[in-house]
N, C-alpha and C. Protein backbone atom coordinates (compact mmCIF):
# COMPACT_ATOMS: atom_id res chain seq x y z
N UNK A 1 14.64 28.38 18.72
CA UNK A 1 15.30 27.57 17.71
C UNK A 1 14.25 27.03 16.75
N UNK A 2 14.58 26.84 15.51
CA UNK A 2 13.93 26.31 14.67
C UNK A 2 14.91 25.86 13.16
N UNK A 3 13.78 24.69 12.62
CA UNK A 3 14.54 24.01 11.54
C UNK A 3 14.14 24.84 10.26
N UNK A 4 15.87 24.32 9.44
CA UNK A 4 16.00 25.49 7.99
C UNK A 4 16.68 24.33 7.14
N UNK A 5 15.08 24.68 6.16
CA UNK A 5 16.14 23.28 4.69
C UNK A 5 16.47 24.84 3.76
N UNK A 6 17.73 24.52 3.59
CA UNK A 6 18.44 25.17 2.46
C UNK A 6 19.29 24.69 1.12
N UNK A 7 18.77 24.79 0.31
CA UNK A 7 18.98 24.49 -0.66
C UNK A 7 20.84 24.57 -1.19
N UNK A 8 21.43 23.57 -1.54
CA UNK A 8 22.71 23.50 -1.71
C UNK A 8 23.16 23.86 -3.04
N UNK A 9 23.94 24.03 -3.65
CA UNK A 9 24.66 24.33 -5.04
C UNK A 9 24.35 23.22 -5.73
N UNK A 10 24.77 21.61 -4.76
CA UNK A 10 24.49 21.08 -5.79
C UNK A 10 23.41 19.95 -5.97
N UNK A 11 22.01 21.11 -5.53
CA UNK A 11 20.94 20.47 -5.57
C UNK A 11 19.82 19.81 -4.28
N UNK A 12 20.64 19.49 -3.71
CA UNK A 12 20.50 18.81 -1.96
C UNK A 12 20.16 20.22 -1.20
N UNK A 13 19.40 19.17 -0.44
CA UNK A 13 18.59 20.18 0.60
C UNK A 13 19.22 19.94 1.90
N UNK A 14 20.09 21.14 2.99
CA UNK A 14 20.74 20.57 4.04
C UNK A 14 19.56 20.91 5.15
N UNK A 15 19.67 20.24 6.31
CA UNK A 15 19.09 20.64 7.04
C UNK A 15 19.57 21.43 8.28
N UNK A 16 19.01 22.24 8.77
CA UNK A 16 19.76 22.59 9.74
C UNK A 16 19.22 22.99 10.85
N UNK A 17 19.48 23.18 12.32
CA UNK A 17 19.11 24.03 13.67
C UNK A 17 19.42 25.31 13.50
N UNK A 18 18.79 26.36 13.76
CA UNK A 18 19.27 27.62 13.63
C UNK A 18 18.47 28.42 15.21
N UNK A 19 19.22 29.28 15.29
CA UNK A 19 19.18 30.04 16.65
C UNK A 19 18.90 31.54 16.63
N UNK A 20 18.57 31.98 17.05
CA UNK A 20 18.68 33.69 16.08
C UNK A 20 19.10 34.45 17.98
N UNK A 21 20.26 34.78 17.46
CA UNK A 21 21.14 35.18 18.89
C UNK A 21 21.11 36.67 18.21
N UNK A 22 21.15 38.04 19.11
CA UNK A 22 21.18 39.35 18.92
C UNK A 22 20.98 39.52 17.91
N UNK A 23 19.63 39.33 17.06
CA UNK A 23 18.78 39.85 15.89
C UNK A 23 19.73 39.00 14.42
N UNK A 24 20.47 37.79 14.65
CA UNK A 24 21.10 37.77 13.61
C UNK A 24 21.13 35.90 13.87
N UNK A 25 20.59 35.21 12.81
CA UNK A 25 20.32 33.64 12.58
C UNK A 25 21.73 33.25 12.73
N UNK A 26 21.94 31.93 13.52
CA UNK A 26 22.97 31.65 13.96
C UNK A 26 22.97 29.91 13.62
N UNK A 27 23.62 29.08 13.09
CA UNK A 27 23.14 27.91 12.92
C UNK A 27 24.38 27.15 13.96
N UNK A 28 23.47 26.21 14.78
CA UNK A 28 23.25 25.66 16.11
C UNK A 28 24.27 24.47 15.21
N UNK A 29 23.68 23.46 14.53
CA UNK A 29 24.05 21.87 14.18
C UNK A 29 23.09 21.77 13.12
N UNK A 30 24.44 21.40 11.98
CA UNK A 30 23.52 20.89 10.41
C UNK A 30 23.60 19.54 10.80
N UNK A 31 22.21 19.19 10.15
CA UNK A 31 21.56 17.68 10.98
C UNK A 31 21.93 16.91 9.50
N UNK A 32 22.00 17.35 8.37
CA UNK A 32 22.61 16.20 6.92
C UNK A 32 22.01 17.03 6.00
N UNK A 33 21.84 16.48 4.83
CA UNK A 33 21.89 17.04 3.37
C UNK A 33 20.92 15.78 2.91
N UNK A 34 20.24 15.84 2.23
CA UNK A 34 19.63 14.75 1.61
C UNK A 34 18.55 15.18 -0.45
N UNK A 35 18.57 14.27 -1.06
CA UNK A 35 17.87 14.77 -2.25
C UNK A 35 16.55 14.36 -2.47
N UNK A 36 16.52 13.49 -1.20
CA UNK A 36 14.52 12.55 -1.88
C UNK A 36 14.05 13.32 -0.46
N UNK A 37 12.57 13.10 -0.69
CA UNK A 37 11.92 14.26 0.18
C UNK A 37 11.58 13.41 1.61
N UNK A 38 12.01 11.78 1.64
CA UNK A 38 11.27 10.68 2.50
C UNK A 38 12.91 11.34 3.10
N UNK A 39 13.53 11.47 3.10
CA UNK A 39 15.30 11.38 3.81
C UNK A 39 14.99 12.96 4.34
N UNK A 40 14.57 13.80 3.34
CA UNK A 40 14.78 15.13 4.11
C UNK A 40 13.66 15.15 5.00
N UNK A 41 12.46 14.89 5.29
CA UNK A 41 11.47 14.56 6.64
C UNK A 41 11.98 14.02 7.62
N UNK A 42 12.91 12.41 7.12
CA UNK A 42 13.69 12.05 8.28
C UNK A 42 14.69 13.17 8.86
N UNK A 43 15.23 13.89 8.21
CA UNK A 43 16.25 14.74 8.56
C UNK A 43 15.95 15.80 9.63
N UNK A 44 14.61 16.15 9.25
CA UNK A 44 13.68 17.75 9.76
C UNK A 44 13.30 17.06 10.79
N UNK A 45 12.87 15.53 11.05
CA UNK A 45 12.09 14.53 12.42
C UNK A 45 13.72 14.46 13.39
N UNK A 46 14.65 14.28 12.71
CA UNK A 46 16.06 14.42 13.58
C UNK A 46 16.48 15.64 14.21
N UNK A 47 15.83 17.03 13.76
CA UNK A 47 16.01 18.21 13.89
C UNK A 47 15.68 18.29 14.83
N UNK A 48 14.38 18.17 14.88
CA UNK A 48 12.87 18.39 15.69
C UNK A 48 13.45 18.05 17.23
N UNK A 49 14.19 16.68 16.91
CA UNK A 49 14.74 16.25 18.53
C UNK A 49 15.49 16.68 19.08
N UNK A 50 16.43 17.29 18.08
CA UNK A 50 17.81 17.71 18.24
C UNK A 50 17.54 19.06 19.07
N UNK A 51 16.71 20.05 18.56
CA UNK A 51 15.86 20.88 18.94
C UNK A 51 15.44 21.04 20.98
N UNK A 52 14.71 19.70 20.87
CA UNK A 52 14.02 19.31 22.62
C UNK A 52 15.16 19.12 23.09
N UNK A 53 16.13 18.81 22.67
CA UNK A 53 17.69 17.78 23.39
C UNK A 53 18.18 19.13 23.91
N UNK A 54 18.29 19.98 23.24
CA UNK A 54 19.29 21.23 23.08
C UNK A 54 18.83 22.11 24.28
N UNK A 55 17.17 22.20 23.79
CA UNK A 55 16.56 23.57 24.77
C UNK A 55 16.23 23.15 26.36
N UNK A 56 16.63 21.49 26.61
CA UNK A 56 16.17 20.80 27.60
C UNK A 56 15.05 21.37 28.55
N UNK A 57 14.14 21.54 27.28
CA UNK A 57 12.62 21.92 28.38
C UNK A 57 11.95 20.28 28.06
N UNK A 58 11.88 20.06 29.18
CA UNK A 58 10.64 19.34 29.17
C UNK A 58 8.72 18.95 28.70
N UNK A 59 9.26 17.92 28.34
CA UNK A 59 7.30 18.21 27.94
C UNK A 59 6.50 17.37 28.66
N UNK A 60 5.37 18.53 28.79
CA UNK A 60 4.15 17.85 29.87
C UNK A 60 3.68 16.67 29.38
N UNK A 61 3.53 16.30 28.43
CA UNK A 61 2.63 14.76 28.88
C UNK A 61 3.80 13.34 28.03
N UNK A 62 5.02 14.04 28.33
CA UNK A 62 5.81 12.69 27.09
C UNK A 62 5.92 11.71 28.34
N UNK A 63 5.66 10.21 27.02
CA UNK A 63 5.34 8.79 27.90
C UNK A 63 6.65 8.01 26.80
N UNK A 64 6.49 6.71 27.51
CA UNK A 64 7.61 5.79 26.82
C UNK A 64 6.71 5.38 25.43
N UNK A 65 5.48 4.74 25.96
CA UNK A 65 4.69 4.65 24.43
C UNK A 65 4.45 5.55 23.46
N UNK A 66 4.72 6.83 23.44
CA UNK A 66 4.97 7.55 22.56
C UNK A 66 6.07 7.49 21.63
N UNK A 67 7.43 7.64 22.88
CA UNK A 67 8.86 7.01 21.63
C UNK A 67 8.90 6.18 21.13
N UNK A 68 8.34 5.16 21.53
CA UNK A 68 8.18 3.71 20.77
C UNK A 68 7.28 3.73 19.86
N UNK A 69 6.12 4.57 19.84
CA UNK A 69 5.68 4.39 18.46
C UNK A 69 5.65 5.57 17.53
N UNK A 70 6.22 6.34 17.77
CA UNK A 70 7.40 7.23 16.66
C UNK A 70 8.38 6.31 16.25
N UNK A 71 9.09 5.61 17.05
CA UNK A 71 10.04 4.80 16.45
C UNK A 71 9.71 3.41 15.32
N UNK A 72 8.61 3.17 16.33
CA UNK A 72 7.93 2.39 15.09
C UNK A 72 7.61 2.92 14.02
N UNK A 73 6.99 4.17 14.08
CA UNK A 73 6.64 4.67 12.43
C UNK A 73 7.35 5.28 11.67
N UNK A 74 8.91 5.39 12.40
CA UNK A 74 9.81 5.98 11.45
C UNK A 74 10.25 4.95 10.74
N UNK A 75 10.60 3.81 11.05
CA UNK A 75 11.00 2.61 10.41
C UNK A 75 9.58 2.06 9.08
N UNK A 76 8.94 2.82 9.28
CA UNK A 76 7.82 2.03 8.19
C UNK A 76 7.79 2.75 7.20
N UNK A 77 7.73 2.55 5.45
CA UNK A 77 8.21 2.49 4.78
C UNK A 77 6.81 2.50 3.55
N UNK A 78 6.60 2.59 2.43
CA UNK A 78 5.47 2.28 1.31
C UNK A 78 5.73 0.97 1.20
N UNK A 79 7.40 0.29 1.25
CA UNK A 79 6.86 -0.83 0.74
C UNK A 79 6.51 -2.12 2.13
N UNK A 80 6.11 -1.21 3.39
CA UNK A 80 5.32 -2.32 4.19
C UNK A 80 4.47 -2.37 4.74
N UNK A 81 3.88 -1.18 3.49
CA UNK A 81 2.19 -1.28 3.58
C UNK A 81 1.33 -2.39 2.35
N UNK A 82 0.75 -3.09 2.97
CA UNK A 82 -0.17 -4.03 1.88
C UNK A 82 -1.70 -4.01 1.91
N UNK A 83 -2.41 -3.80 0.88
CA UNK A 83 -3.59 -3.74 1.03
C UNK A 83 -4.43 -5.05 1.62
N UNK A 84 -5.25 -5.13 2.09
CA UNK A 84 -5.61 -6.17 2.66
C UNK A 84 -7.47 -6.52 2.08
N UNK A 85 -7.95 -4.85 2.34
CA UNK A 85 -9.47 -4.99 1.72
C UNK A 85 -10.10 -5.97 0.90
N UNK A 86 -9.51 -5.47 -0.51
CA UNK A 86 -10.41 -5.98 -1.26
C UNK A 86 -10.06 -7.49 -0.57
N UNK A 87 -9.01 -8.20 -0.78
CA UNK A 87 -8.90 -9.99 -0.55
C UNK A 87 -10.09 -9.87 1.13
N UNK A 88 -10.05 -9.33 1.61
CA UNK A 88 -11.16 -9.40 2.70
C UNK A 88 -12.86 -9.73 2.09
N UNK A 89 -12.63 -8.41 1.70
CA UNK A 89 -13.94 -8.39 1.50
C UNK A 89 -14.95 -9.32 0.00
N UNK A 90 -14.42 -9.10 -0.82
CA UNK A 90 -14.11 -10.10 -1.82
C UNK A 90 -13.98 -11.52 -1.38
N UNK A 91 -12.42 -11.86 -1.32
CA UNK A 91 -12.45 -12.87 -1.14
C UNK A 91 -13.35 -13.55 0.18
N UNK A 92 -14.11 -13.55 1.06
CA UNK A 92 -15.14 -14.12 1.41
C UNK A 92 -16.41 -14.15 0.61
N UNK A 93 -16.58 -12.92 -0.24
CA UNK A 93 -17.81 -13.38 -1.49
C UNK A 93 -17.26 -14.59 -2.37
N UNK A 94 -16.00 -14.73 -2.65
CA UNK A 94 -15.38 -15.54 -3.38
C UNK A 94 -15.54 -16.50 -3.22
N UNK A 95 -15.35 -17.16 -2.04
CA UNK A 95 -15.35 -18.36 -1.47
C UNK A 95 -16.92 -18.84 -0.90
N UNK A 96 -18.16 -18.03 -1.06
CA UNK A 96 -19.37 -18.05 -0.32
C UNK A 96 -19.72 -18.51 -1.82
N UNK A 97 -19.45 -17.90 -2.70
CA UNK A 97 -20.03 -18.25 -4.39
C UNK A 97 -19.49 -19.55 -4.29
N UNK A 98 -18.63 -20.19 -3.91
CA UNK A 98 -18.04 -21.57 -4.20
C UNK A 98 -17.16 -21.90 -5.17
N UNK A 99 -16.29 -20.89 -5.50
CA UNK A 99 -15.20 -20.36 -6.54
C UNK A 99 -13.77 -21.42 -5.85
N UNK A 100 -13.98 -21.00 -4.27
CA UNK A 100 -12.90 -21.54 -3.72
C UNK A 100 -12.47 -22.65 -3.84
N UNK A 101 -13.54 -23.87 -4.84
CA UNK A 101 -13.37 -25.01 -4.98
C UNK A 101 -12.36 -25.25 -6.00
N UNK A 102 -11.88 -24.07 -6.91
CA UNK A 102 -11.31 -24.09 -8.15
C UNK A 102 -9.90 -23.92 -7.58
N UNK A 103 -8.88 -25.17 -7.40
CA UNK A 103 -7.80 -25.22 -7.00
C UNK A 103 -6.75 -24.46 -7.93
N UNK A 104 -6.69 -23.31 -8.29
CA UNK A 104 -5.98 -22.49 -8.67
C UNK A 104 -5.69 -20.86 -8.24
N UNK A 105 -4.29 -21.19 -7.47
CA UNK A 105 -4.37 -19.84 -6.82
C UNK A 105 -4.25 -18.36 -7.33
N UNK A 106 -3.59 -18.43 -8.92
CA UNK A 106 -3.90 -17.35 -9.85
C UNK A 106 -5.05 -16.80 -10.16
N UNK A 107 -6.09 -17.78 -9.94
CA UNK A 107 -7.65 -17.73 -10.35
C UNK A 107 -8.09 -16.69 -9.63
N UNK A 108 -8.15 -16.68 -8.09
CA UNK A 108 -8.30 -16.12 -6.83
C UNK A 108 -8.07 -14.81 -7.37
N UNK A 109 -6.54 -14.86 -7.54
CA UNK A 109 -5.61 -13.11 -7.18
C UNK A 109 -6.38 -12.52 -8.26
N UNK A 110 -6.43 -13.06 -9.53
CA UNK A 110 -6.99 -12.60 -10.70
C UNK A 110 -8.24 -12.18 -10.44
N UNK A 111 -9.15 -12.56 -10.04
CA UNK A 111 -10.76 -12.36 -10.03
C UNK A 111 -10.90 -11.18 -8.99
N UNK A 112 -9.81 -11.57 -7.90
CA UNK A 112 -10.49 -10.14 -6.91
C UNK A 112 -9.73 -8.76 -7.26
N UNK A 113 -8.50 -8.87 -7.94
CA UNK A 113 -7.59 -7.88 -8.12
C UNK A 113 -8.35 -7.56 -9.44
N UNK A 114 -8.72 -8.25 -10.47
CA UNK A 114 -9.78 -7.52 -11.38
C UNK A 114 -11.23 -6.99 -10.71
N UNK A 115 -11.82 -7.12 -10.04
CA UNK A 115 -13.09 -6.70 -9.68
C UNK A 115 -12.97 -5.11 -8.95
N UNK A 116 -11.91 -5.64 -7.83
CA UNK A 116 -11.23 -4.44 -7.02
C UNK A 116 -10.39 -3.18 -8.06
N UNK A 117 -9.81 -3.52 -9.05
CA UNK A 117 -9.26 -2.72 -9.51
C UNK A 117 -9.58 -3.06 -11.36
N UNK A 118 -10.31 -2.66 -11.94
CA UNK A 118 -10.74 -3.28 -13.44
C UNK A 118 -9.86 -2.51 -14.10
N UNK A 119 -8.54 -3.32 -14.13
CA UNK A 119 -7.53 -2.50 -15.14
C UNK A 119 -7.23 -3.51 -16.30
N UNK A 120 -6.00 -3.24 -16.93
CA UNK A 120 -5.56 -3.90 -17.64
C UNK A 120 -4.89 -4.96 -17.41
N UNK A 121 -4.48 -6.35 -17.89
CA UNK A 121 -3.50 -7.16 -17.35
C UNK A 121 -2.75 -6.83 -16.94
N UNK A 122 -2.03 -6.20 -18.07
CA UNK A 122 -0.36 -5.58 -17.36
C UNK A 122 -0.67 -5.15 -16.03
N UNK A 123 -1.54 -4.42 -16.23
CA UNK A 123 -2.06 -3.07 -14.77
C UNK A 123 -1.86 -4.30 -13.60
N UNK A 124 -3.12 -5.12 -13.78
CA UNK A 124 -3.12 -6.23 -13.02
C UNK A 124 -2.25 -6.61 -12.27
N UNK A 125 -1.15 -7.22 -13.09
CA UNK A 125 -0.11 -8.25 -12.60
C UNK A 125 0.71 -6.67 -12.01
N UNK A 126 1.04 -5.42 -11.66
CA UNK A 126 1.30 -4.86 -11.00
C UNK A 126 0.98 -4.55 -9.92
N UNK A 127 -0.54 -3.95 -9.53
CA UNK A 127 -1.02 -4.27 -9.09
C UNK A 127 -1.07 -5.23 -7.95
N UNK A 128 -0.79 -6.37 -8.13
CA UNK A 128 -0.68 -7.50 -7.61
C UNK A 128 0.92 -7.06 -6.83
N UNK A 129 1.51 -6.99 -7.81
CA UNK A 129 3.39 -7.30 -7.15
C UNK A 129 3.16 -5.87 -6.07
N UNK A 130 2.90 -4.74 -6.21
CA UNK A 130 2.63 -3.80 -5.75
C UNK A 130 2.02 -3.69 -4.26
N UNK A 131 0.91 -4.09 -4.10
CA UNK A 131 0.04 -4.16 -2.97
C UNK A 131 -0.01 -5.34 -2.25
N UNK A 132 -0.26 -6.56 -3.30
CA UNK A 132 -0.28 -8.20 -2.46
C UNK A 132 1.16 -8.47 -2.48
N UNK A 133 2.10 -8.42 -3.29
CA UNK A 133 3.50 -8.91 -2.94
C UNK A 133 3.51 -10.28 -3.82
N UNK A 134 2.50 -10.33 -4.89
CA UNK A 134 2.78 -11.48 -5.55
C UNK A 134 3.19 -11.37 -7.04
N UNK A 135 4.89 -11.94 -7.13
CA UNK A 135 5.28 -11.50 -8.60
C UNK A 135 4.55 -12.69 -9.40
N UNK A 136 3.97 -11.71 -10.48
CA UNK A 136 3.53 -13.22 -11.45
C UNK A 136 3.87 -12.12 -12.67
N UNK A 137 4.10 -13.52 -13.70
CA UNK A 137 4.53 -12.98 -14.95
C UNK A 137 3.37 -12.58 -15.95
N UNK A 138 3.69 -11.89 -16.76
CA UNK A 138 2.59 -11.15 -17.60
C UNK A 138 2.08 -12.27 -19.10
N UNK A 139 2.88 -13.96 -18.86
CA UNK A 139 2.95 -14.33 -20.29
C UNK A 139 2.28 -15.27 -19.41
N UNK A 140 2.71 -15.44 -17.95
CA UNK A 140 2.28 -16.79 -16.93
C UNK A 140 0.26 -16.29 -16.98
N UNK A 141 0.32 -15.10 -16.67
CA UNK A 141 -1.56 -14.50 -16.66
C UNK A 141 -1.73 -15.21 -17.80
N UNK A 142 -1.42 -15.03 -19.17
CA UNK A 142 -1.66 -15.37 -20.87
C UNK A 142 -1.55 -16.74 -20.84
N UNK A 143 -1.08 -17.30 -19.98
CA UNK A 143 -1.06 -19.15 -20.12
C UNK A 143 -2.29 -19.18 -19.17
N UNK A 144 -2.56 -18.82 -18.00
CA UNK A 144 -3.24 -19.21 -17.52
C UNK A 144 -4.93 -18.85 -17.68
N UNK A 145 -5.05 -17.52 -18.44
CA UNK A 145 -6.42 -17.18 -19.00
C UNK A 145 -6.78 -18.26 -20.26
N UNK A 146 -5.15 -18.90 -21.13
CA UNK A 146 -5.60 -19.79 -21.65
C UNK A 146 -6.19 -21.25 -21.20
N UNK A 147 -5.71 -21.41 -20.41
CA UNK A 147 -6.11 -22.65 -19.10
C UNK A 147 -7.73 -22.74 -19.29
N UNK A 148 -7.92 -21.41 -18.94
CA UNK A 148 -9.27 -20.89 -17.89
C UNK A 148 -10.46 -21.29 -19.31
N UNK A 149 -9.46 -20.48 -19.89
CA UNK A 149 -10.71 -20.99 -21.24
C UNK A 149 -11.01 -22.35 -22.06
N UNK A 150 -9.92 -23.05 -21.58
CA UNK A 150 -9.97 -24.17 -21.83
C UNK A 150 -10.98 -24.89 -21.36
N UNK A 151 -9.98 -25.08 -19.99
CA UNK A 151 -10.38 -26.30 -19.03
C UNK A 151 -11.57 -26.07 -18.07
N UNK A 152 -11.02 -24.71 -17.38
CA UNK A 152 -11.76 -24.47 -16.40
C UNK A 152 -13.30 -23.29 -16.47
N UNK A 153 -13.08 -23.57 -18.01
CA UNK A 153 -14.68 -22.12 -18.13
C UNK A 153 -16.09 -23.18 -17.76
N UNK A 154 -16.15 -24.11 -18.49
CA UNK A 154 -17.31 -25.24 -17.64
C UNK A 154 -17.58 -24.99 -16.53
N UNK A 155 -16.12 -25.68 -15.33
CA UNK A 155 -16.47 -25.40 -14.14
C UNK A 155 -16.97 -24.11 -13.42
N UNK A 156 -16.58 -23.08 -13.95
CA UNK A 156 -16.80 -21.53 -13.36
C UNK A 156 -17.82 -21.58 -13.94
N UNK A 157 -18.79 -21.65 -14.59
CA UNK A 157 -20.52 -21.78 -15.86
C UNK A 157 -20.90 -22.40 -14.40
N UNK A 158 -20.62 -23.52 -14.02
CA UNK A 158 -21.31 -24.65 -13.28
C UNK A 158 -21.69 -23.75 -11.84
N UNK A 159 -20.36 -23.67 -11.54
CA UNK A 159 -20.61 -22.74 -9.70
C UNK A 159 -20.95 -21.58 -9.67
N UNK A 160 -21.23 -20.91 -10.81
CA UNK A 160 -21.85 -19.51 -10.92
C UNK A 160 -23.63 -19.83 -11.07
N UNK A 161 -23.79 -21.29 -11.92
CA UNK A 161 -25.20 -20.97 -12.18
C UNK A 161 -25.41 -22.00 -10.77
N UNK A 162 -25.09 -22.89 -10.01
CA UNK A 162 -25.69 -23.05 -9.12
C UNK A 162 -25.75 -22.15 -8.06
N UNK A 163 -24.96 -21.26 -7.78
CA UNK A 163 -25.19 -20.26 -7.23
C UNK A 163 -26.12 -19.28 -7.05
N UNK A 164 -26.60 -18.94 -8.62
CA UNK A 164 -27.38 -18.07 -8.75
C UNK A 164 -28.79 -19.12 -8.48
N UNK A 165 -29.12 -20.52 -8.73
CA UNK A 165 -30.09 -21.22 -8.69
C UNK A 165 -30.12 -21.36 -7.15
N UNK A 166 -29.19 -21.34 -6.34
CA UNK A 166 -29.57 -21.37 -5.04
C UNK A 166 -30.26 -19.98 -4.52
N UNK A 167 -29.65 -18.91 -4.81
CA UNK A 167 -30.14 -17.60 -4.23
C UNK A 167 -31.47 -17.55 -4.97
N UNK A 168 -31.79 -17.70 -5.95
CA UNK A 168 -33.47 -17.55 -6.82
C UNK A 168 -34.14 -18.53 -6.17
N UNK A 169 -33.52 -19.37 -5.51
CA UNK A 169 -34.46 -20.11 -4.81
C UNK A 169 -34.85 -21.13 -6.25
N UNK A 170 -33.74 -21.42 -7.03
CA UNK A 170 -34.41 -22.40 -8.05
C UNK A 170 -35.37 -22.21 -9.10
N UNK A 171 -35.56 -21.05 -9.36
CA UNK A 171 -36.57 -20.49 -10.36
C UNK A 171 -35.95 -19.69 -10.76
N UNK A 172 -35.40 -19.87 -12.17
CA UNK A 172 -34.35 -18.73 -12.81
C UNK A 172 -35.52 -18.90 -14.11
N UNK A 173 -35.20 -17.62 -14.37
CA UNK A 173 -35.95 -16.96 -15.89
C UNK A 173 -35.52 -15.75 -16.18
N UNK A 174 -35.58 -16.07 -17.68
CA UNK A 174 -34.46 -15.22 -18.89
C UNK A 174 -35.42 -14.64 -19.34
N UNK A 175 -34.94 -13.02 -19.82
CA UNK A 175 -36.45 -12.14 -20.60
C UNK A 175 -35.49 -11.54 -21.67
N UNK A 176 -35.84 -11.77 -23.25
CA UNK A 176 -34.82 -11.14 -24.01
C UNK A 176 -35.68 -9.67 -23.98
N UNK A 177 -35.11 -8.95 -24.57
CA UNK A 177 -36.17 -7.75 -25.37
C UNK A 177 -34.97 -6.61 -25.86
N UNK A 178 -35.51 -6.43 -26.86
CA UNK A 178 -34.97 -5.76 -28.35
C UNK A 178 -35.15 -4.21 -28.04
């Protein structure tokens, strides 16, 4: 036995069990029809079982933690995967620079989601809704870069150059050249 996607009239891909009895394909149980390719995998993973169920051979090494985590990974999905890295790795440089003192949590998403990914705003604030799960608006970034330039560019000048005066060990020097 084995699985057959066949293409339908109107467009849909069915799936099916097929058998090939005295030299001639025989179909066993159509398992569904589906048009996105995440439904027809589920369909061909329904086959697949339908398949072991049918031929009732046994397999040498199947355990319970195996069905359970097939079952777990059939249920998982793109949208419940989230990146985690960069805010890892980043955000502990973030907070070691002394950034973390700047009580604004746009500031954060902004600085590591630009460093991690140097796109465009728009890009950005997708980006963001995309991977971290945080909707922010594209006019709310434009108020708040105005903020930044306002209010808060001093403070970020301040914790960047003591920063850098701590790691130089306090001896900072500038060299122009043309």
């Amino acid at each position: 036995m084995f699985v057959r996607k066949k293409r339908n009239a109107s467009g849909s891909l069915s799936v099916q069990v097929i058998q090939k009895v005295r030299g001639k394909y025989k179909v066993v149980k159509t398992i569904g029809g589906a048009t996105t390719r995440h439904k027809v995998e589920e369909l061909v993973n329904l086959a697949q079982q339908e398949i072991k169920k049918l031929s009732q051979q046994q397999e040498l090494f199947e355990s319970e933690t195996d069905a359970t985590v097939d079952k777990v990974f059939a249920a998982l999905q793109n949208a419940s995967i989230r990146t985690v890295g960069p805010e890892i790795i980043f955000g502990k440089i973030f907070d070691y620079i002394g950034f973390g003192s700047i009580n604004e949590p746009m500031f954060r998403h902004l600085v590591i989601s630009r460093i991690a990914f140097p796109l465009s705003k728009l890009k950005t604030v997708d980006y963001l809704y995309r991977y971290q799960g945080k909707s922010l608006d594209i006019d709310a970034v434009y108020r708040f870069l105005d903020k930044l330039n306002g209010r808060l560019k001093s403070e970020v000048e301040q914790i960047a150059f003591a920063h850098t005066k701590k790691v130089l060990a306090g001896n900072i020097s500038v060299v122009f050249y043309d």
